[in-house]
C-alpha atoms as a PDB file:
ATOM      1  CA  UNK A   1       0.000   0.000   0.000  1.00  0.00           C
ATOM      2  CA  UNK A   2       1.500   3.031  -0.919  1.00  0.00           C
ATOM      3  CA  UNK A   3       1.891   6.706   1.293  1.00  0.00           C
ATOM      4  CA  UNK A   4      -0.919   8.219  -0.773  1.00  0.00           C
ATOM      5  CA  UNK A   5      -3.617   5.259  -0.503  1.00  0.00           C
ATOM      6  CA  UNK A   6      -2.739   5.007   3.422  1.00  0.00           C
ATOM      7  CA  UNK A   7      -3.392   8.423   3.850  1.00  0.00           C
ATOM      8  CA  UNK A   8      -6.725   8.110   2.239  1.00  0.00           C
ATOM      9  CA  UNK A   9      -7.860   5.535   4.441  1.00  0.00           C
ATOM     10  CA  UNK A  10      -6.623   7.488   7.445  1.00  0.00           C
ATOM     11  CA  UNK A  11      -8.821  10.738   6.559  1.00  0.00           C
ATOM     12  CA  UNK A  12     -12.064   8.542   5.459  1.00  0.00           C
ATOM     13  CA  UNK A  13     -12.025   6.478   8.886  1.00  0.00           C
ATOM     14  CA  UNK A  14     -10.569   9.626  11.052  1.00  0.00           C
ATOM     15  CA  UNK A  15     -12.828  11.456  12.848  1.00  0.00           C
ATOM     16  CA  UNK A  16     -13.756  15.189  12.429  1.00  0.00           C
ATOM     17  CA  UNK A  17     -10.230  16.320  14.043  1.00  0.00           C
ATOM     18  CA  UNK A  18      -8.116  13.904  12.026  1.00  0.00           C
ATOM     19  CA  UNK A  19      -9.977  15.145   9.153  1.00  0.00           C
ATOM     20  CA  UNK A  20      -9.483  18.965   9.845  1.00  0.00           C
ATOM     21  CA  UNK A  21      -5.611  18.176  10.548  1.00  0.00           C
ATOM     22  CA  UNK A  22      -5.662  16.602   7.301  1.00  0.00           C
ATOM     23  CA  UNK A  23      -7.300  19.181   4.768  1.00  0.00           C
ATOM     24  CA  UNK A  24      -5.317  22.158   6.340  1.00  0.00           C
ATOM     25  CA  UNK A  25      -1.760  20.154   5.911  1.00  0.00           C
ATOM     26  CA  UNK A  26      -3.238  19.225   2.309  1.00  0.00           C
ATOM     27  CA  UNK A  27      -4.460  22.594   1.612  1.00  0.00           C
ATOM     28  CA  UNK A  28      -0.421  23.977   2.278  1.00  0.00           C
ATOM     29  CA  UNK A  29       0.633  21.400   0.908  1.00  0.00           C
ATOM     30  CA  UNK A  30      -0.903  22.218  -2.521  1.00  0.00           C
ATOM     31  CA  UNK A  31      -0.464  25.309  -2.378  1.00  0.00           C
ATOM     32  CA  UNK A  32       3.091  25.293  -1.981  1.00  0.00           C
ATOM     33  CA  UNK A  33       3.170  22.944  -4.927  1.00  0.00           C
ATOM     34  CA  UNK A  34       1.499  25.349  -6.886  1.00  0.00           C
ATOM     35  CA  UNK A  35       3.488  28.701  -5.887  1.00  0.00           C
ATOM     36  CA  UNK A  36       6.865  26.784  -6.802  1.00  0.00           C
ATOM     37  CA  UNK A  37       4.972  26.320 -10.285  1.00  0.00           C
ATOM     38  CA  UNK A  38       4.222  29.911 -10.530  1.00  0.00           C
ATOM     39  CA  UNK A  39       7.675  30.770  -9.175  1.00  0.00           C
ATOM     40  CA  UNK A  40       9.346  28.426 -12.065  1.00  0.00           C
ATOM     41  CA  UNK A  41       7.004  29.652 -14.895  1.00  0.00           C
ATOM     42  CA  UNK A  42       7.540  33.527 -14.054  1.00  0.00           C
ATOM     43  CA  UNK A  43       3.706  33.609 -13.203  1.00  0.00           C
ATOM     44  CA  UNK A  44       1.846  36.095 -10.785  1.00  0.00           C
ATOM     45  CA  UNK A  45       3.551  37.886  -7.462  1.00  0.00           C
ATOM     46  CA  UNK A  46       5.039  35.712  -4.891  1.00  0.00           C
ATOM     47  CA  UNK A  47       2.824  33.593  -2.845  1.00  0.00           C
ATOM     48  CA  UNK A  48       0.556  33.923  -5.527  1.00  0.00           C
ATOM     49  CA  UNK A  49      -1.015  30.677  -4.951  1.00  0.00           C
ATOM     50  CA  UNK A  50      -1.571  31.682  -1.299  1.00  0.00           C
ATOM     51  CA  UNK A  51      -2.814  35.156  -2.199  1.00  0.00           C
ATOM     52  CA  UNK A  52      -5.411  33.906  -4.055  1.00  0.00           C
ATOM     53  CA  UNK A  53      -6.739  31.550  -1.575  1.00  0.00           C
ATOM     54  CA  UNK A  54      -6.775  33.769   1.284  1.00  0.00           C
ATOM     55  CA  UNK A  55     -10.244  35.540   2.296  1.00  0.00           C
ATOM     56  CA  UNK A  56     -10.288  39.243   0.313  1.00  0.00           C
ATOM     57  CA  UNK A  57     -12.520  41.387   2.230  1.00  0.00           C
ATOM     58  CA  UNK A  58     -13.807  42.984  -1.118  1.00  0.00           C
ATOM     59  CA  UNK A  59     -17.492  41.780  -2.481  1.00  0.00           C
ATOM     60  CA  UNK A  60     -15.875  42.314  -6.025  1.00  0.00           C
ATOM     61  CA  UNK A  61     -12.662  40.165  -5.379  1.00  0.00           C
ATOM     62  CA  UNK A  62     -14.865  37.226  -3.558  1.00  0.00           C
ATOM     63  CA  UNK A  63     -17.306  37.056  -6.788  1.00  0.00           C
ATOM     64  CA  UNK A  64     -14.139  36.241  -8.846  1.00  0.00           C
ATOM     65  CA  UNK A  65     -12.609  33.906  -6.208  1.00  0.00           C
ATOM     66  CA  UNK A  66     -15.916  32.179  -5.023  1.00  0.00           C
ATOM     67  CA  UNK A  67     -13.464  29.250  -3.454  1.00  0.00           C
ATOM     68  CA  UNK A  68     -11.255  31.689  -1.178  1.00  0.00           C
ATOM     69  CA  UNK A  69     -14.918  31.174   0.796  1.00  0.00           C
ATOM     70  CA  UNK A  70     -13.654  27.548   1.747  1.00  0.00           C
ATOM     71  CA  UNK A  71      -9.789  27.777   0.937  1.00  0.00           C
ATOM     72  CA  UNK A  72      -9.330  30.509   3.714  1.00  0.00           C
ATOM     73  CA  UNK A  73     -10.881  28.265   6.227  1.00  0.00           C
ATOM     74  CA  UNK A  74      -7.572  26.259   5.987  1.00  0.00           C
ATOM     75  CA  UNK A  75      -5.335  28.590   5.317  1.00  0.00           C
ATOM     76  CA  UNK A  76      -2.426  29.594   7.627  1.00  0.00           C
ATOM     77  CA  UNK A  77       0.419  32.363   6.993  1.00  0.00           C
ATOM     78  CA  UNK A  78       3.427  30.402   6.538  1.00  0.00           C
ATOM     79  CA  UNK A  79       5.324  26.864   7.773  1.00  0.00           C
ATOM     80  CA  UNK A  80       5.403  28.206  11.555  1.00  0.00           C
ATOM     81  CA  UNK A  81       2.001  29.460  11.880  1.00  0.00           C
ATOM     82  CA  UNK A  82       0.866  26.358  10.090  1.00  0.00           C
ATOM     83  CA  UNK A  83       2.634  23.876  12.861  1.00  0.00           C
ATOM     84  CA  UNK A  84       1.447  26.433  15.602  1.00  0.00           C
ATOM     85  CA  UNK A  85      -2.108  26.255  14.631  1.00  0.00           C
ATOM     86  CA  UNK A  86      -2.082  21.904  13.976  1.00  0.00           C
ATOM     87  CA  UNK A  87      -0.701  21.688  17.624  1.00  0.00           C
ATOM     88  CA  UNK A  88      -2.874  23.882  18.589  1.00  0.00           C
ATOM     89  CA  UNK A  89      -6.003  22.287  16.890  1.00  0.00           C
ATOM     90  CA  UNK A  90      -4.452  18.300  17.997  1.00  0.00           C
ATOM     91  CA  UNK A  91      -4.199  19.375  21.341  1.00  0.00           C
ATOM     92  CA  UNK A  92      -6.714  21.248  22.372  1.00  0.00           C
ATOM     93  CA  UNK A  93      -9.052  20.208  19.858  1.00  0.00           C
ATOM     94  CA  UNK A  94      -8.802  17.123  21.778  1.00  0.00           C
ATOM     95  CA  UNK A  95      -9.471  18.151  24.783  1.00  0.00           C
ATOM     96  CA  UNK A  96     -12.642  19.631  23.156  1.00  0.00           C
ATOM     97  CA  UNK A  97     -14.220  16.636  22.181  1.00  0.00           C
ATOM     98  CA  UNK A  98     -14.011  15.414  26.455  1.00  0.00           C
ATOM     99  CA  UNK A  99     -16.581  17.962  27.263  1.00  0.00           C
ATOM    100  CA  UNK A 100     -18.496  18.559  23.344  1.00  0.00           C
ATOM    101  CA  UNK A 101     -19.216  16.577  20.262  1.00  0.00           C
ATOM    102  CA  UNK A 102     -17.377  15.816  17.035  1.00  0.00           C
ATOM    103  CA  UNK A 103     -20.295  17.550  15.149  1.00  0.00           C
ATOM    104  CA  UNK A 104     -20.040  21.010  17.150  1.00  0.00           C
ATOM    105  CA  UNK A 105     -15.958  20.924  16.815  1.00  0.00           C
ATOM    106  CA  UNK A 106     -16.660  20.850  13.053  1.00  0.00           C
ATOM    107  CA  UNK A 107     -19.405  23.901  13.374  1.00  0.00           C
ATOM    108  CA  UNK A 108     -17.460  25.889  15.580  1.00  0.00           C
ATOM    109  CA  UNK A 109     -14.188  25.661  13.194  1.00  0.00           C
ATOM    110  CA  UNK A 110     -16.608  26.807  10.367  1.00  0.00           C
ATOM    111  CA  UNK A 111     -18.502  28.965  12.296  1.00  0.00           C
ATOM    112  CA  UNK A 112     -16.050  30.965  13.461  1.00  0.00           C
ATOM    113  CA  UNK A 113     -14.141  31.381  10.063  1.00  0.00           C
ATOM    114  CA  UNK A 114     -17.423  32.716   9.111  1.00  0.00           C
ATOM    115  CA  UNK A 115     -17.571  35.335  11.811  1.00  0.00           C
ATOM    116  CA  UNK A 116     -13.997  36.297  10.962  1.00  0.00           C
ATOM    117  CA  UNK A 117     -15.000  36.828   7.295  1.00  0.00           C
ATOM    118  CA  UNK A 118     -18.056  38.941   8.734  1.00  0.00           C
ATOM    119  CA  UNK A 119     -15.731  41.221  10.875  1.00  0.00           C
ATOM    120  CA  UNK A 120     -13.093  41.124   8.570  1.00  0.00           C
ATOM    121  CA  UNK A 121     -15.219  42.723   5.789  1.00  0.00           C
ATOM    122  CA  UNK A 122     -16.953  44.997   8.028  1.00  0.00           C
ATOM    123  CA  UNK A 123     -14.604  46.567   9.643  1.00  0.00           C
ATOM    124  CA  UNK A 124     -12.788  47.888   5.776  1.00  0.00           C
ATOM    125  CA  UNK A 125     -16.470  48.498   4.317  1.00  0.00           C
ATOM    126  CA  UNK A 126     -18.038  50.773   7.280  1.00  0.00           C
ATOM    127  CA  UNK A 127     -13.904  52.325   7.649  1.00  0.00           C
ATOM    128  CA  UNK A 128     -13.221  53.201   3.878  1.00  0.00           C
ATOM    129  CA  UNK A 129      -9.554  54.542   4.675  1.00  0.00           C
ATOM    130  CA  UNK A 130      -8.335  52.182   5.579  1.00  0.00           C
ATOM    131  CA  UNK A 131      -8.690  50.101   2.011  1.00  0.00           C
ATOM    132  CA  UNK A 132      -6.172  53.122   0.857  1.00  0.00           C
ATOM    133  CA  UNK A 133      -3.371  51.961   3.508  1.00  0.00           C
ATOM    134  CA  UNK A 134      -0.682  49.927   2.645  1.00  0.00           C
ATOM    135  CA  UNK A 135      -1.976  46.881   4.353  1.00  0.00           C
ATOM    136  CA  UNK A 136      -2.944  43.682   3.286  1.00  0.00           C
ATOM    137  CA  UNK A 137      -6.476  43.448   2.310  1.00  0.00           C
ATOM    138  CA  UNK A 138      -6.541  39.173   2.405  1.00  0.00           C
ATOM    139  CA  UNK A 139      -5.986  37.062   4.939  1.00  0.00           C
ATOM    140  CA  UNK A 140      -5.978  33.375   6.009  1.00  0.00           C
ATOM    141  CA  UNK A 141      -8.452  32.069   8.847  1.00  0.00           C
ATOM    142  CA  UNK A 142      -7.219  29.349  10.357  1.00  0.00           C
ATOM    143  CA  UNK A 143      -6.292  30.271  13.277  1.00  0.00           C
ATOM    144  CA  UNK A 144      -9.371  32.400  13.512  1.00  0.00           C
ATOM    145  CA  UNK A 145     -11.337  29.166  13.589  1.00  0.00           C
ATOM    146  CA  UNK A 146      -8.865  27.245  15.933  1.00  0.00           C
ATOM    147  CA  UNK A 147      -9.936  30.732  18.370  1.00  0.00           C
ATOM    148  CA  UNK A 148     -13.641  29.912  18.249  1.00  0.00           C
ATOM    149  CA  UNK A 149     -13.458  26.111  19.570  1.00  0.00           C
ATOM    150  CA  UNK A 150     -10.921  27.146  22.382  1.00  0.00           C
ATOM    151  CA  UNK A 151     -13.128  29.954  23.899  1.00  0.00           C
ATOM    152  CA  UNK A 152     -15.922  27.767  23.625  1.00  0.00           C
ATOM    153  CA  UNK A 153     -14.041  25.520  25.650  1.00  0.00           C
ATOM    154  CA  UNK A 154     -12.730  28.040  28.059  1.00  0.00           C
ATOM    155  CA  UNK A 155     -15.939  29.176  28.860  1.00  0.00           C
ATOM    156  CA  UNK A 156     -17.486  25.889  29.491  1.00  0.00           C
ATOM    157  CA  UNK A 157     -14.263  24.460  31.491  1.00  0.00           C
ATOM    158  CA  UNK A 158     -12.100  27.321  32.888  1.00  0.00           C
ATOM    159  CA  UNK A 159     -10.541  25.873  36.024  1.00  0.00           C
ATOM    160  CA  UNK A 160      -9.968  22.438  34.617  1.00  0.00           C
ATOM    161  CA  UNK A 161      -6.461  21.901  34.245  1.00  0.00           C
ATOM    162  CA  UNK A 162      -4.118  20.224  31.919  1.00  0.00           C
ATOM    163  CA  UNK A 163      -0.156  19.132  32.248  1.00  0.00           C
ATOM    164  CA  UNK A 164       2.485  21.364  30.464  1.00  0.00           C
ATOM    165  CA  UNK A 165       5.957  20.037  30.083  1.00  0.00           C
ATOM    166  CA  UNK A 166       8.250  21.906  32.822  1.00  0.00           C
ATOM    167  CA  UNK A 167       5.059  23.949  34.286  1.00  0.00           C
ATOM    168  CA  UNK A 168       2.672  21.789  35.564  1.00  0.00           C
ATOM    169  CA  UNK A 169      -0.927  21.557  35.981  1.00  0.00           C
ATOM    170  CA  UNK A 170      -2.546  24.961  33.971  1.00  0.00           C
ATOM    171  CA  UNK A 171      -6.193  26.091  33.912  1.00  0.00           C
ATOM    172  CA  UNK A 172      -7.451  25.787  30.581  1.00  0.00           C
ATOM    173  CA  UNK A 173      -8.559  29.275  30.535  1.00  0.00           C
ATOM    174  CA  UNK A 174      -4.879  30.218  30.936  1.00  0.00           C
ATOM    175  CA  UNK A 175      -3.931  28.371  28.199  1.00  0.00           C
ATOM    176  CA  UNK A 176      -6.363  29.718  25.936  1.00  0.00           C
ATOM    177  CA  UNK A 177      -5.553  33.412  26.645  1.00  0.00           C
ATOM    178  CA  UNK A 178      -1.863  32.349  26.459  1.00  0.00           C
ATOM    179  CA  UNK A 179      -2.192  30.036  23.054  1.00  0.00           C
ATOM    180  CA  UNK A 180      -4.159  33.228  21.855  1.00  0.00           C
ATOM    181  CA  UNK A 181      -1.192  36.134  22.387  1.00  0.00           C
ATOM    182  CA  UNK A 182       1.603  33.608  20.828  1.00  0.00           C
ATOM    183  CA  UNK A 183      -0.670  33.254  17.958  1.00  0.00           C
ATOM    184  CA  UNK A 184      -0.931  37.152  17.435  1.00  0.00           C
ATOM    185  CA  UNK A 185       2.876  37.453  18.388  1.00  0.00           C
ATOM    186  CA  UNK A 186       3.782  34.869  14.889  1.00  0.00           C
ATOM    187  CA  UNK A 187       1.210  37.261  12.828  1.00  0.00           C
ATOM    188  CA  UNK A 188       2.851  39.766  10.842  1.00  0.00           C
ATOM    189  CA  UNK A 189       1.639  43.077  11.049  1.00  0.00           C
ATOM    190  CA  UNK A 190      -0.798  42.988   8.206  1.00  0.00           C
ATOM    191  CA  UNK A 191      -4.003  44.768   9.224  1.00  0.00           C
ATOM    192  CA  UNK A 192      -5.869  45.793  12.445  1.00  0.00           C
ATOM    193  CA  UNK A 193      -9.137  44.654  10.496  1.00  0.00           C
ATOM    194  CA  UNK A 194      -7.090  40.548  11.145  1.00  0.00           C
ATOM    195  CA  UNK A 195      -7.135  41.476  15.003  1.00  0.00           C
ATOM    196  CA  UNK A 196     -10.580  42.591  14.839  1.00  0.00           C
ATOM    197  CA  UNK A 197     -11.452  38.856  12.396  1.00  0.00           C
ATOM    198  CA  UNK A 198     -10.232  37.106  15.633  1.00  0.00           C
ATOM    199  CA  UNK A 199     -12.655  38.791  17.802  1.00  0.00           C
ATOM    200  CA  UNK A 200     -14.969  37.212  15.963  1.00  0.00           C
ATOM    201  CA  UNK A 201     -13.821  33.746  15.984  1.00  0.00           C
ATOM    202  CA  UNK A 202     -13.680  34.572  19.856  1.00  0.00           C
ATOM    203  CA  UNK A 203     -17.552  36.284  19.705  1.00  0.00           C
ATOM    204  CA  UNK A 204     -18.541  32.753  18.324  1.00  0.00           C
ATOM    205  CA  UNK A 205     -17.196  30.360  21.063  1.00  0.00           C
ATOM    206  CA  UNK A 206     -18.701  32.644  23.404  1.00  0.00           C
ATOM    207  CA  UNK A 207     -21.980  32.832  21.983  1.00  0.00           C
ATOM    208  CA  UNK A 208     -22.216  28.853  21.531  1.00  0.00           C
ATOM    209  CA  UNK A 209     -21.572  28.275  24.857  1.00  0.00           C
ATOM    210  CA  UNK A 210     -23.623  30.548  26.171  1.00  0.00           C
ATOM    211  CA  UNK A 211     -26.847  29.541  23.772  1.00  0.00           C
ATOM    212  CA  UNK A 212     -25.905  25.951  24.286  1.00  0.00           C
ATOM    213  CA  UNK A 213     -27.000  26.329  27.837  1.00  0.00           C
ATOM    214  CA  UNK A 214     -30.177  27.324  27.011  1.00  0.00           C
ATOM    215  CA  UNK A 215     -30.751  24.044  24.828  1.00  0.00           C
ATOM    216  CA  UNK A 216     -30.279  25.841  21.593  1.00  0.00           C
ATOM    217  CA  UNK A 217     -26.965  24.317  19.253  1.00  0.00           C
ATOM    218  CA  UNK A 218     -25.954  27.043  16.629  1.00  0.00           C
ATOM    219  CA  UNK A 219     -24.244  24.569  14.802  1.00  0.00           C
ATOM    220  CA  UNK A 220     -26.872  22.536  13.804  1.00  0.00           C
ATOM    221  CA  UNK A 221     -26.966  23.673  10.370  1.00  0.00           C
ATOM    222  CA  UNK A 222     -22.912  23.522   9.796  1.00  0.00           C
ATOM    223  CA  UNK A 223     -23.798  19.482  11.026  1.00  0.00           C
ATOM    224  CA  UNK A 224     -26.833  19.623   8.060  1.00  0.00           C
ATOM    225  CA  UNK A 225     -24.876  20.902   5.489  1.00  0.00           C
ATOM    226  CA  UNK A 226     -22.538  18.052   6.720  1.00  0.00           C
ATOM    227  CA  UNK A 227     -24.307  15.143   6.288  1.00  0.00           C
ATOM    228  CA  UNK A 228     -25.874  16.252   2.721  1.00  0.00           C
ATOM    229  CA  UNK A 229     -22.782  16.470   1.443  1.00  0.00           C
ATOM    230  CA  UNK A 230     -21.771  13.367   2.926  1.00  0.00           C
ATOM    231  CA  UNK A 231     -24.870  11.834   1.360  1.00  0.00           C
ATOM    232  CA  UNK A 232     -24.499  13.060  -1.736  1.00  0.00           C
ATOM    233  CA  UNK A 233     -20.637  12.204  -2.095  1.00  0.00           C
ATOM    234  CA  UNK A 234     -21.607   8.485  -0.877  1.00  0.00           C
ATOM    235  CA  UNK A 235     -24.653   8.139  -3.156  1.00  0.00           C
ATOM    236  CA  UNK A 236     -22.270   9.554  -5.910  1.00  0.00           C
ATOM    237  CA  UNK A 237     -19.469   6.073  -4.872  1.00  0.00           C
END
């Protein structure tokens, strides 16, 4: 059995996490393959590839790049912020799924993306000056998405603790807040409009956990849109 065919078995009988740590170390993977292309055959700016499948916060861009909608989603900034966000997302995506299910991980992650798109947008259309500084006006939302399941579960586990290497037992809430700075520290400086996109991710997890005590899930339809697809791509084998 080759690497490729293993790998394919691992993501169709992995569960939602194994499948998210999958499509965002796919989605850099191919689009690294395809900026060396570009790079080799004198095409587009560098990190073209990337560029184009990060979330522009223009109506007019998105209606020519209709799959930055779902690219961004599972995009990251670069090799680091890529292996910061998948440890982040193993880890405490993990520790998610003791306290919620597999089905609200997966809405959250989208979710919150969403919300960052939302903010992200919002904050250049109602601010028009700022779409004339030199700032960039696209940005990946991974780790936006990663922000939305960890405040949900810092709000619905605060004091429960988990081992760090050399520290010791840490409240999860800690951990959040601290995972949260590092991740802003490895951003570049690109716009305050990507600060304000993570505020949304973080909006999110609060607002899930907060409805979810009331008996109301808001990611029931991220879970239908789920299983349709996972209908129709079975009915389709």
């Amino acid at each position: 059995m080759d690497i490729l065919e293993e790998l394919k078995i691992k993501f169709k009988t992995g569960d939602v996490l194994t499948r998210l740590l999958f499509i965002n170390c796919g989605m850099y993977v191919i689009l690294l393959f395809l900026d060396i292309s570009f790079i080799l055959f004198s095409f587009g700016q560098d990190k073209y590839a990337f560029l184009v499948c990060y979330y522009p916060w223009s109506p007019y861009t998105i209606a020519f790049r209709p799959w930055c909608l779902a690219t961004s989603l599972f995009s990251s900034w670069g090799m680091w912020h890529l292996m910061f966000n998948m440890l982040t997302l193993y880890w405490l995506g993990g520790v998610f799924l003791r306290y919620f299910t597999s089905n609200h991980l997966r809405g959250l992650y989208i979710l919150g993306g969403i919300a960052g798109m939302v903010v992200f947008s919002g904050i250049f259309l109602l601010f028009p000056s700022l779409q004339l500084k030199d700032w960039v006006q696209s940005i990946p939302l991974c780790s936006v998405c990663i922000l939305a399941f960890c405040t949900a579960l810092a709000f619905r586990a605060p004091n429960s603790t988990e081992p760090i290497p050399l520290i010791g037992p840490v409240k999860i809430k800690y951990i959040v807040i601290a995972l949260a700075l590092v991740d802003i520290a490895l951003l570049p400086h690109v716009s305050p409009a990507y600060d304000a996109a993570h505020m949304g991710g973080v909006a999110i997890g609060w607002l899930f956990n907060r409805m979810l005590g009331k008996g109301k899930d808001i990611t029931t339809p991220v879970t239908k849109v789920a299983v349709w697809l996972n209908d129709k791509i079975s009915n389709k084998k």
